[in-house]
PDB file of N, CA and C in Angstrom:
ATOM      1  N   UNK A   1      17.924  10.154  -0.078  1.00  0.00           N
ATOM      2  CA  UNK A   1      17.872   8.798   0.434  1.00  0.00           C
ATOM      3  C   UNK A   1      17.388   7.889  -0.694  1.00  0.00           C
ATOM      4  N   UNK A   2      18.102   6.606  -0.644  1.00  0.00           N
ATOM      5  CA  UNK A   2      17.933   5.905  -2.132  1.00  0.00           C
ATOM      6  C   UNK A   2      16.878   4.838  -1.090  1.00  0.00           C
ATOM      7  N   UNK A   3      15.774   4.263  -1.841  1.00  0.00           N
ATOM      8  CA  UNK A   3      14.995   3.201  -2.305  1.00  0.00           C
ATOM      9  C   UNK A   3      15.088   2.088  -1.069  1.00  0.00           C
ATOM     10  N   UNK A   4      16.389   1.640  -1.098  1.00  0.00           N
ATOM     11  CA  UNK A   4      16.706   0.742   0.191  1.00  0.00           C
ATOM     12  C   UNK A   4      17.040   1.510   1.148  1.00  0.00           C
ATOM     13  N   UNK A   5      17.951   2.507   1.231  1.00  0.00           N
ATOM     14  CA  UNK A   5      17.610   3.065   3.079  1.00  0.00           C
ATOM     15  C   UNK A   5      16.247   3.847   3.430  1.00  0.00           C
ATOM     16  N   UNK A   6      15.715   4.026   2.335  1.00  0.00           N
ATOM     17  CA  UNK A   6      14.566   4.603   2.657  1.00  0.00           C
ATOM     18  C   UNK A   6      13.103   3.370   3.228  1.00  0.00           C
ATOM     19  N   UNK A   7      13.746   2.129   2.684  1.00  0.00           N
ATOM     20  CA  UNK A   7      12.950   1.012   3.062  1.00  0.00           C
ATOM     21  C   UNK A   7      13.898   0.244   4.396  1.00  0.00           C
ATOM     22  N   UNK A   8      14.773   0.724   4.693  1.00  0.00           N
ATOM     23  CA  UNK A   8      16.039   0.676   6.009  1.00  0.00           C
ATOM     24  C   UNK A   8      15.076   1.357   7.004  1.00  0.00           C
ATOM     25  N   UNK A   9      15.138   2.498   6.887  1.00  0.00           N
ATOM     26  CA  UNK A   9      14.732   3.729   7.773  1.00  0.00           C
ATOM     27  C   UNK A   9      12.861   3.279   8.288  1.00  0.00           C
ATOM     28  N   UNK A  10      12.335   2.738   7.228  1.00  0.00           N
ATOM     29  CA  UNK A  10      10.587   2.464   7.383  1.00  0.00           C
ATOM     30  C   UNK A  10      10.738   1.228   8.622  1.00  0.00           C
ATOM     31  N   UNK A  11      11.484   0.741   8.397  1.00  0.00           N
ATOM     32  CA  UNK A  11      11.890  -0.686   9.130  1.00  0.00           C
ATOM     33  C   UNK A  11      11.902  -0.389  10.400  1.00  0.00           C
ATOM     34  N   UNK A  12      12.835   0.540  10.616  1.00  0.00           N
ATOM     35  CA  UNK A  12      13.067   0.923  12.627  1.00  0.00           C
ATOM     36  C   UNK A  12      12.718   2.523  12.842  1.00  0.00           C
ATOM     37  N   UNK A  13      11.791   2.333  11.936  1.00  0.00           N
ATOM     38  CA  UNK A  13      10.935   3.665  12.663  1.00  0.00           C
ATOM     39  C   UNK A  13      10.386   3.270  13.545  1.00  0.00           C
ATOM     40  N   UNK A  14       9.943   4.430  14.655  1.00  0.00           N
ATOM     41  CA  UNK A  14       9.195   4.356  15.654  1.00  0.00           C
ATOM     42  C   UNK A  14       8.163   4.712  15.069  1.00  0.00           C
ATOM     43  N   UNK A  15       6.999   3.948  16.075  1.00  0.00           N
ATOM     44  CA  UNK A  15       5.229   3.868  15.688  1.00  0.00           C
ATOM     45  C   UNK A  15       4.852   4.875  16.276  1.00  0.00           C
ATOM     46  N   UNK A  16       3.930   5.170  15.894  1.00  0.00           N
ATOM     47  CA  UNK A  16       3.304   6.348  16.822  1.00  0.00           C
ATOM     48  C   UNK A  16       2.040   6.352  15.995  1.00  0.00           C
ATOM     49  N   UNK A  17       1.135   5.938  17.051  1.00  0.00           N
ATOM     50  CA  UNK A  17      -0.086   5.994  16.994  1.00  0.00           C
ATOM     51  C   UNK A  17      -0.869   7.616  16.849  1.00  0.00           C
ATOM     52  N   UNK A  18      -1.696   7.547  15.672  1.00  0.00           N
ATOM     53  CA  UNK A  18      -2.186   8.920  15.690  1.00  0.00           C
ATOM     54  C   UNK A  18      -3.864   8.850  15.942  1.00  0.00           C
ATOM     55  N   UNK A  19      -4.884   9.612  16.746  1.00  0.00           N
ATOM     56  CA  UNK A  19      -6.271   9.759  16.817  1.00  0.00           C
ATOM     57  C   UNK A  19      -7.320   9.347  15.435  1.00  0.00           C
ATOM     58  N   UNK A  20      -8.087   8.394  15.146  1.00  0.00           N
ATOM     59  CA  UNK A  20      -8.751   8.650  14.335  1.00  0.00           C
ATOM     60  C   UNK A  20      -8.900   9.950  13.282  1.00  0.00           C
ATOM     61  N   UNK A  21      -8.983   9.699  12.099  1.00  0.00           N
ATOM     62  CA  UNK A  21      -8.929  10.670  11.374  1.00  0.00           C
ATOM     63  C   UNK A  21     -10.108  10.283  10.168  1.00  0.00           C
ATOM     64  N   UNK A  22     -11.198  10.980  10.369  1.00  0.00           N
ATOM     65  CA  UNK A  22     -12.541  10.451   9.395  1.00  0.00           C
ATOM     66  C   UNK A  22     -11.884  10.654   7.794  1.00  0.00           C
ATOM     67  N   UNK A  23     -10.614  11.588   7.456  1.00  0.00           N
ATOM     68  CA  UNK A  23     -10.317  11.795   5.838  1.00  0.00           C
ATOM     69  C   UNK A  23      -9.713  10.439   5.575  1.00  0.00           C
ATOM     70  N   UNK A  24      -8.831   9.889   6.385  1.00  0.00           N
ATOM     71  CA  UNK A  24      -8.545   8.511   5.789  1.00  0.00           C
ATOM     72  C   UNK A  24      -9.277   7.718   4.901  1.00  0.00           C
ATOM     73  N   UNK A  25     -10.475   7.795   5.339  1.00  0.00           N
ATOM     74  CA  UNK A  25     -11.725   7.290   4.103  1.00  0.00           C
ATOM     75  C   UNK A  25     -11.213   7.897   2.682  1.00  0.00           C
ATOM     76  N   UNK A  26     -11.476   9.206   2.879  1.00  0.00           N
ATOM     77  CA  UNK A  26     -11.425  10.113   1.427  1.00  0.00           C
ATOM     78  C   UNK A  26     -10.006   9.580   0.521  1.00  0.00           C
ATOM     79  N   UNK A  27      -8.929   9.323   1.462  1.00  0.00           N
ATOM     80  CA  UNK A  27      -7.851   9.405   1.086  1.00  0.00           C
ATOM     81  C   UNK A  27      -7.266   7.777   0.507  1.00  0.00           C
ATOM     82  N   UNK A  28      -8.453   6.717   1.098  1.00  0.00           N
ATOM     83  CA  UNK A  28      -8.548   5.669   0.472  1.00  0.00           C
ATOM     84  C   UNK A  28      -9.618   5.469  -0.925  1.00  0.00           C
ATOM     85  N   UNK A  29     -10.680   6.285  -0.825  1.00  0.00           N
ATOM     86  CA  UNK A  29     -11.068   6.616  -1.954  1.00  0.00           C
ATOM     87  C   UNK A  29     -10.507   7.155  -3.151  1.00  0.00           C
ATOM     88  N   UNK A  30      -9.877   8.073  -3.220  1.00  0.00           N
ATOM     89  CA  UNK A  30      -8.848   8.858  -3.700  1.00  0.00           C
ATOM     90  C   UNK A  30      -8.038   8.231  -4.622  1.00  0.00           C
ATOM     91  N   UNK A  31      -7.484   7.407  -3.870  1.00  0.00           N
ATOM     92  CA  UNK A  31      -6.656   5.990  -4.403  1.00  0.00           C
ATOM     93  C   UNK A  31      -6.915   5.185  -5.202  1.00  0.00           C
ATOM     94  N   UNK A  32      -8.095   4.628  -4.813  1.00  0.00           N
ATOM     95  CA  UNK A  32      -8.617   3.806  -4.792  1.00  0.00           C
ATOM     96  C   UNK A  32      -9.041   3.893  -6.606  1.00  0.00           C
ATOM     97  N   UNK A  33     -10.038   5.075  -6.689  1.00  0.00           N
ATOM     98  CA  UNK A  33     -10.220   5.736  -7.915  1.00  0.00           C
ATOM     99  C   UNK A  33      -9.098   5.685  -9.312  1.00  0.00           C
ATOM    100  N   UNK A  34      -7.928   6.228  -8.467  1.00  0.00           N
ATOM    101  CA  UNK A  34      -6.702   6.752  -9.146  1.00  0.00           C
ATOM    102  C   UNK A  34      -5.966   5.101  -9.816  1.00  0.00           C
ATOM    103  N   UNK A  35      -6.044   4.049  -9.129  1.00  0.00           N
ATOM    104  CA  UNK A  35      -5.527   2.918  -9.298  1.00  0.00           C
ATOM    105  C   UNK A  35      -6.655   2.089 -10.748  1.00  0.00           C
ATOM    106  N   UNK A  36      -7.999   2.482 -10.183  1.00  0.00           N
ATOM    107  CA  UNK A  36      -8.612   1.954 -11.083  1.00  0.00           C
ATOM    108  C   UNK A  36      -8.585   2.335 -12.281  1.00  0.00           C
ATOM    109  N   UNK A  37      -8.878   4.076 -12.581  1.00  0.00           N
ATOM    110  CA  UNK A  37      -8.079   4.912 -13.602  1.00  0.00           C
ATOM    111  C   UNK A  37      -6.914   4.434 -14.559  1.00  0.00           C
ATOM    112  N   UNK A  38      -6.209   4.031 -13.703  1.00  0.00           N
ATOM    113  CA  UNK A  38      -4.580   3.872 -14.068  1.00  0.00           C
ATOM    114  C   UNK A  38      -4.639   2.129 -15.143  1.00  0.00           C
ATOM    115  N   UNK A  39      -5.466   1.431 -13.994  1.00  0.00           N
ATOM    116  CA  UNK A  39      -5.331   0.053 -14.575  1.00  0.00           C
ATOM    117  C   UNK A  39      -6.679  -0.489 -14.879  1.00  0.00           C
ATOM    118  N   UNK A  40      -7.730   0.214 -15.511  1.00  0.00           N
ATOM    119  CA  UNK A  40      -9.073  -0.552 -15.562  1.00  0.00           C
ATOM    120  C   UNK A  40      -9.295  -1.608 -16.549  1.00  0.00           C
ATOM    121  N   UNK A  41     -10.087  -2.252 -15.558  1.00  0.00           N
ATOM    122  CA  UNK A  41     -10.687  -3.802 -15.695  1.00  0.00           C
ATOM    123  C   UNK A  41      -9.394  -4.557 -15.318  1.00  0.00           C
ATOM    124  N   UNK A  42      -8.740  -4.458 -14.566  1.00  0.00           N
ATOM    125  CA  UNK A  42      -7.533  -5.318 -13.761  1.00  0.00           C
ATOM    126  C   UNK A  42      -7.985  -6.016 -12.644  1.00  0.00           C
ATOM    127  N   UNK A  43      -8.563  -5.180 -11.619  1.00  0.00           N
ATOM    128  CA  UNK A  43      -9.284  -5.384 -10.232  1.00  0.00           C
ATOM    129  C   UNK A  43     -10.541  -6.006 -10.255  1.00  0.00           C
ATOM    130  N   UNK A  44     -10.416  -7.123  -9.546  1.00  0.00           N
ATOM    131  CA  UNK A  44     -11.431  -7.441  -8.770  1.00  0.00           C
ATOM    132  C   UNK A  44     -12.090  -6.485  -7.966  1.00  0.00           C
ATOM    133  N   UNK A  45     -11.937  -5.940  -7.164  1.00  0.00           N
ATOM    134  CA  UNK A  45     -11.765  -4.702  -6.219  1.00  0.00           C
ATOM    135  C   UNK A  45     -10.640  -4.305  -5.463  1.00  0.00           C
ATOM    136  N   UNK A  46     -10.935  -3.358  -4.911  1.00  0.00           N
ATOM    137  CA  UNK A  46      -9.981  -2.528  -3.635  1.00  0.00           C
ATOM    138  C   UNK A  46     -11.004  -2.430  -2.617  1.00  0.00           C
ATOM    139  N   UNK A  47     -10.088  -3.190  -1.307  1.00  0.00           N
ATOM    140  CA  UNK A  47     -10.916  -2.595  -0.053  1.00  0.00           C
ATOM    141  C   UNK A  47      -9.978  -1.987   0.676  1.00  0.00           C
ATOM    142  N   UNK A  48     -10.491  -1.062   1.353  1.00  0.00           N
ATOM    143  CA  UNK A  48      -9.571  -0.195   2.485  1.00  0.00           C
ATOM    144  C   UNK A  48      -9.325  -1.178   3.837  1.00  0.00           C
ATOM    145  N   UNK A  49      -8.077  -1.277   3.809  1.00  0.00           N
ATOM    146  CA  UNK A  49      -8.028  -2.134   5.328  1.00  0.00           C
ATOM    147  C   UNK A  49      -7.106  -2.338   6.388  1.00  0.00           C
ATOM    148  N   UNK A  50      -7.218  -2.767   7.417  1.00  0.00           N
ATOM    149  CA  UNK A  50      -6.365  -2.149   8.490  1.00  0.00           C
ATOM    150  C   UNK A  50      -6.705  -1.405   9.379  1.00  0.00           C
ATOM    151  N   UNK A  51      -6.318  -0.615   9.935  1.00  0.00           N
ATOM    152  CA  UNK A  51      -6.838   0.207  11.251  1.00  0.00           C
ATOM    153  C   UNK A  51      -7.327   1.490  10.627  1.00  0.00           C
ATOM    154  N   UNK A  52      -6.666   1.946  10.019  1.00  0.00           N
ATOM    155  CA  UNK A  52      -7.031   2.890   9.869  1.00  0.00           C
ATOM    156  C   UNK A  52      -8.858   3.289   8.754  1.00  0.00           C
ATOM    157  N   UNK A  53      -9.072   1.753   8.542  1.00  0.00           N
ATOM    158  CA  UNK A  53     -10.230   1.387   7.769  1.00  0.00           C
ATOM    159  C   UNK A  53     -11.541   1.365   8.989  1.00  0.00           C
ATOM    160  N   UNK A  54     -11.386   1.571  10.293  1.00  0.00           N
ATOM    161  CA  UNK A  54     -12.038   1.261  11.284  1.00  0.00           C
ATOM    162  C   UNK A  54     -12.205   2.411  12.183  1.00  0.00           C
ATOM    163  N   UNK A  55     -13.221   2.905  11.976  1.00  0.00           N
ATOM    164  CA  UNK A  55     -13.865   4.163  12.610  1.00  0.00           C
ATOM    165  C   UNK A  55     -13.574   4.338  14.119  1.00  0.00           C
ATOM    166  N   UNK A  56     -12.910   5.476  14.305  1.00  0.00           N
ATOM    167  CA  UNK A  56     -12.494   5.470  15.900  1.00  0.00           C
ATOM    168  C   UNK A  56     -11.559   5.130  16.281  1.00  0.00           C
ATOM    169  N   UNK A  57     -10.673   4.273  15.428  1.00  0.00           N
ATOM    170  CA  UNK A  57      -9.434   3.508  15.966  1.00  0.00           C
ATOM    171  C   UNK A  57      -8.153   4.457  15.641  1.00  0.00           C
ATOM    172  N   UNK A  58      -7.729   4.092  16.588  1.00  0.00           N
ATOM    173  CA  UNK A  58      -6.200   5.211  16.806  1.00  0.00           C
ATOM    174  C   UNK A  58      -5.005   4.007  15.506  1.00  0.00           C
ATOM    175  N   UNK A  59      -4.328   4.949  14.836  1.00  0.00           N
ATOM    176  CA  UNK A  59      -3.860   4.162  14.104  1.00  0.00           C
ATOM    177  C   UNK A  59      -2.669   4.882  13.528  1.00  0.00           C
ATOM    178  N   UNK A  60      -1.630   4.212  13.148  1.00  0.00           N
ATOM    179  CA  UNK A  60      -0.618   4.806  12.264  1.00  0.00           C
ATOM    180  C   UNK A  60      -1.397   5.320  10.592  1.00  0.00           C
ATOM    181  N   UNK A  61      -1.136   6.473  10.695  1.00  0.00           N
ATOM    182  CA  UNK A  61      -1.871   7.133   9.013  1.00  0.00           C
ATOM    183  C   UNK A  61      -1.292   6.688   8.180  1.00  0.00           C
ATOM    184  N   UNK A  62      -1.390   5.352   8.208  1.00  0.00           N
ATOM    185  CA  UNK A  62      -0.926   4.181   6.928  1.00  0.00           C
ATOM    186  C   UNK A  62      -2.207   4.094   6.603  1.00  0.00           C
ATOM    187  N   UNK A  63      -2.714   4.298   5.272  1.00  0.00           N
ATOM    188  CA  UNK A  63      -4.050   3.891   4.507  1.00  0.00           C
ATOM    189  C   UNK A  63      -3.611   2.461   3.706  1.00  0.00           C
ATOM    190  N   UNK A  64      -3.653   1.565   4.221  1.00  0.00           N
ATOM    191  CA  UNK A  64      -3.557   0.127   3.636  1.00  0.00           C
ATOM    192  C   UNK A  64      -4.818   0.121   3.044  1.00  0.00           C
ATOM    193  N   UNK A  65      -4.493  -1.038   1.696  1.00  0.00           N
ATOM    194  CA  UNK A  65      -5.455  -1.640   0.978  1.00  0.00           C
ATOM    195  C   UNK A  65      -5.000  -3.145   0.902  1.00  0.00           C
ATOM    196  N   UNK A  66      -6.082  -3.600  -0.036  1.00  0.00           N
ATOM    197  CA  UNK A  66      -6.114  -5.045  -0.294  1.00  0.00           C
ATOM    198  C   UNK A  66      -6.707  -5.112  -2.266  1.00  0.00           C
ATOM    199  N   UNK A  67      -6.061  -5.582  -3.062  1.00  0.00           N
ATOM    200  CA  UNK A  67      -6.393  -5.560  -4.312  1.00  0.00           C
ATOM    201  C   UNK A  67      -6.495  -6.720  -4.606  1.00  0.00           C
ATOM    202  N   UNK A  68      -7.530  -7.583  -5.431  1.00  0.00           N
ATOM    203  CA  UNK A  68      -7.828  -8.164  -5.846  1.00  0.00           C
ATOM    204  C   UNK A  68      -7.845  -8.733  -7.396  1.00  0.00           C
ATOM    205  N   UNK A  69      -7.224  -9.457  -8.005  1.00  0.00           N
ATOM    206  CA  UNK A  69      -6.743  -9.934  -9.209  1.00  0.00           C
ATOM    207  C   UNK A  69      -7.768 -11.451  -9.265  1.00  0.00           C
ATOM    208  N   UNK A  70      -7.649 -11.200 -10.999  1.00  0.00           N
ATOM    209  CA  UNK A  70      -8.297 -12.897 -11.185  1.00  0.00           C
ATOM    210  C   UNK A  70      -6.985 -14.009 -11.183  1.00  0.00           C
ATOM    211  N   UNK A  71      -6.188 -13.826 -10.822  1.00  0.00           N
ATOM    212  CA  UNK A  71      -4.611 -14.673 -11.124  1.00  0.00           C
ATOM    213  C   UNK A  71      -3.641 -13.953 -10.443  1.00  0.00           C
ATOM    214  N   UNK A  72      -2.220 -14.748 -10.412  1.00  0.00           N
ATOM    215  CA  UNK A  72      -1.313 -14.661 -10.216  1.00  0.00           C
ATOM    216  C   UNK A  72      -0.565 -14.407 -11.350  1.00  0.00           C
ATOM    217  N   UNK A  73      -0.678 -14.352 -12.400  1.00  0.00           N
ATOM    218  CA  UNK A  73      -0.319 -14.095 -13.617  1.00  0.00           C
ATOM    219  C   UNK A  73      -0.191 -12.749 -13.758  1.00  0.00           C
ATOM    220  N   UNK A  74      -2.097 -12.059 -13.834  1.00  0.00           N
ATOM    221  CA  UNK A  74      -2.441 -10.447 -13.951  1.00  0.00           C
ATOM    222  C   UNK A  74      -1.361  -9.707 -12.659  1.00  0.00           C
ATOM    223  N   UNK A  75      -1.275 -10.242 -11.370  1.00  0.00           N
ATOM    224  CA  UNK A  75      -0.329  -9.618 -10.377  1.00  0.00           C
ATOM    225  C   UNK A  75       0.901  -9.454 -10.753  1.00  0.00           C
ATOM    226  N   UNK A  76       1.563 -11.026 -11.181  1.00  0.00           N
ATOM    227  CA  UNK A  76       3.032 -10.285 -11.970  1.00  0.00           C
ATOM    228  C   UNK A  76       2.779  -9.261 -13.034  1.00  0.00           C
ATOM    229  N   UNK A  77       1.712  -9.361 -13.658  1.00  0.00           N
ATOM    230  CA  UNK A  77       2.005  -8.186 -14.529  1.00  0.00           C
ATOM    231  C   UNK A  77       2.316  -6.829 -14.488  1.00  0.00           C
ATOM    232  N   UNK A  78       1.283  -6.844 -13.221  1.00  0.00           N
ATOM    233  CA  UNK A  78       1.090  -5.088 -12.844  1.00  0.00           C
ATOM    234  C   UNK A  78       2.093  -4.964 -11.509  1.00  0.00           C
ATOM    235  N   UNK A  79       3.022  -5.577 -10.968  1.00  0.00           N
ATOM    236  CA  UNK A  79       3.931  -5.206 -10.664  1.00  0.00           C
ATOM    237  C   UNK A  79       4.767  -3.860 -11.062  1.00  0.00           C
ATOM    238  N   UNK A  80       5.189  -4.210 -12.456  1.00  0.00           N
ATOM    239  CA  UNK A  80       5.894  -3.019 -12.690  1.00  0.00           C
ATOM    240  C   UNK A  80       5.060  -2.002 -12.866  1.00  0.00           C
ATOM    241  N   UNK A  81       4.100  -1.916 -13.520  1.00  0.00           N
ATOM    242  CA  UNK A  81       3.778  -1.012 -13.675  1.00  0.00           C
ATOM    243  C   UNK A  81       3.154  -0.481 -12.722  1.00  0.00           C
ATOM    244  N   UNK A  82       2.942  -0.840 -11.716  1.00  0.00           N
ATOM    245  CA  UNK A  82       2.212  -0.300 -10.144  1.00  0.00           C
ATOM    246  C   UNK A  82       3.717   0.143  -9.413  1.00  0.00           C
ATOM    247  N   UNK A  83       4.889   0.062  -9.557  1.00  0.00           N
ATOM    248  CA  UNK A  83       6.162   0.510  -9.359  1.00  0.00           C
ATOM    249  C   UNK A  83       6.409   1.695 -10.017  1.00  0.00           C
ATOM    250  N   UNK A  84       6.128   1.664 -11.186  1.00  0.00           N
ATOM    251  CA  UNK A  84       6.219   3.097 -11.792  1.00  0.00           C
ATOM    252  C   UNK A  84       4.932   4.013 -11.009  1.00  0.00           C
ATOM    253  N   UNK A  85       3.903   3.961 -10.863  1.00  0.00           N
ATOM    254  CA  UNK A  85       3.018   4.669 -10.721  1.00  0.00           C
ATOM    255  C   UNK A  85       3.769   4.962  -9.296  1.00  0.00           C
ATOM    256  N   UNK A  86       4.277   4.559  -8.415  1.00  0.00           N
ATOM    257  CA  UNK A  86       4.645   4.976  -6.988  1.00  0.00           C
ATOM    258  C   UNK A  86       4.764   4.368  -6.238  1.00  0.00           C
ATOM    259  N   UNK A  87       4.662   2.831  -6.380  1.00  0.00           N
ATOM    260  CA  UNK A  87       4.582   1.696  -4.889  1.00  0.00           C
ATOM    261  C   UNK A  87       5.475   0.810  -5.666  1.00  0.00           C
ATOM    262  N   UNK A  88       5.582   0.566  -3.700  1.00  0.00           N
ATOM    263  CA  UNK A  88       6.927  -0.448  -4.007  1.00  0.00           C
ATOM    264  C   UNK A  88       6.344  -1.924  -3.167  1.00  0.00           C
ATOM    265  N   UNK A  89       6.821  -3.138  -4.354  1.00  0.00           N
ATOM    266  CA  UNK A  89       6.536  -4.660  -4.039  1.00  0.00           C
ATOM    267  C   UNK A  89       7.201  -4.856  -2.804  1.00  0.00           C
ATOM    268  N   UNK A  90       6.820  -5.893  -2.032  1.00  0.00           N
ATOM    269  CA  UNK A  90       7.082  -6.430  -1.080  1.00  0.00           C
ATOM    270  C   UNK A  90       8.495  -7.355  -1.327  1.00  0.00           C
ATOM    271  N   UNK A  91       8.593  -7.739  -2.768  1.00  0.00           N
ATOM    272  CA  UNK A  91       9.843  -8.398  -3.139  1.00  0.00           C
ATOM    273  C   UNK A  91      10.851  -7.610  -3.354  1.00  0.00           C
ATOM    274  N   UNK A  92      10.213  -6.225  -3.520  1.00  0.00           N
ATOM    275  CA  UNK A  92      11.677  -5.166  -3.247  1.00  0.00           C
ATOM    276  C   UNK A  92      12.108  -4.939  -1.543  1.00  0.00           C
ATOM    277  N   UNK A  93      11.321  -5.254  -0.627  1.00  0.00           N
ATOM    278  CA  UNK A  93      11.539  -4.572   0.247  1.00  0.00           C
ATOM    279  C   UNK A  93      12.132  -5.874   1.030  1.00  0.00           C
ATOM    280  N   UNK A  94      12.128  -7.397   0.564  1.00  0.00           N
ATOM    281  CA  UNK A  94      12.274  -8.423   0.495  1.00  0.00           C
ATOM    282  C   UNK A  94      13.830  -8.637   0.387  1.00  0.00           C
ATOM    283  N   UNK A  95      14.335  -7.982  -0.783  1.00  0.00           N
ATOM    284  CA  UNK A  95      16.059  -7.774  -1.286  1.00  0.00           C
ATOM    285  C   UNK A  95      16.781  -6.860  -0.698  1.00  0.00           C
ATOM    286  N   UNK A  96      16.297  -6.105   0.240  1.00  0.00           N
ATOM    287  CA  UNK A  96      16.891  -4.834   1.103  1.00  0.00           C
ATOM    288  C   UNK A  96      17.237  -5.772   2.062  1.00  0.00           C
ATOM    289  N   UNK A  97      16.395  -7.222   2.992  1.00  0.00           N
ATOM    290  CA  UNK A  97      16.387  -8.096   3.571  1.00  0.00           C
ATOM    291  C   UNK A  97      17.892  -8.779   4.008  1.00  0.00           C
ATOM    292  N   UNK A  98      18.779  -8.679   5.211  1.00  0.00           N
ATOM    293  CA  UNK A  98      19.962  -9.860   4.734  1.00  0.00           C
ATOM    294  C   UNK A  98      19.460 -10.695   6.193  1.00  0.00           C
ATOM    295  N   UNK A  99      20.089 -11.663   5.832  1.00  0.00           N
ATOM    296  CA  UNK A  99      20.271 -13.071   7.094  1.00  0.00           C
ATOM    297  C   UNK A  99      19.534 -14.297   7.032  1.00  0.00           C
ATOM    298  N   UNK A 100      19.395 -15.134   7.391  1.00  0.00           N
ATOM    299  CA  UNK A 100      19.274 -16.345   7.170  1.00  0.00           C
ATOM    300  C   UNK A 100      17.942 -16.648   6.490  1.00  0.00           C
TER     301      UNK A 100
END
């Protein structure tokens, strides 16, 4: 599956809520680490956020974050290179997009 049906397919998936899971922490840590690693002194910070950031809450095992830049400048930058490392921009998933 290429890039866009695979961002096709994320689109009309069905949700399904899964039980709290206390590793989600670890697994935003994890990340969290690995990003800073990858790009240090880029970040403002990383916070874990979303449901699954909230103890007890039933949630899709999506570990969302939130990253923090001094600019809009440093963000275009690390675009690509946060694409290579494994994630995909919202402006890609943006061009998969058709209709008015």
């Amino acid at each position: 599956m290429d890039e866009q049906q695979s961002w096709l397919a994320a689109l009309h998936e069905r949700v399904r809520l899964h039980s709290y899971d206390p590793s989600w922490a670890e697994v935003f840590l994890l990340e969290r680490d690995r990003l800073l690693s990858l790009f240090p002194h880029r970040f403002l910070g990383i916070e874990h956020i979303g449901s699954t950031a909230v103890p007890g809450l039933s949630a899709k095992p999506v570990v969302d974050m939130l990253a923090g830049v001094e600019s809009m400048a440093v963000a275009q930058a690390l675009a690509e290179p946060l694409c290579r490392s494994g994630y995909t921009t919202s402006a890609e998933l943006n061009a998969t997009l058709s209709g008015p």
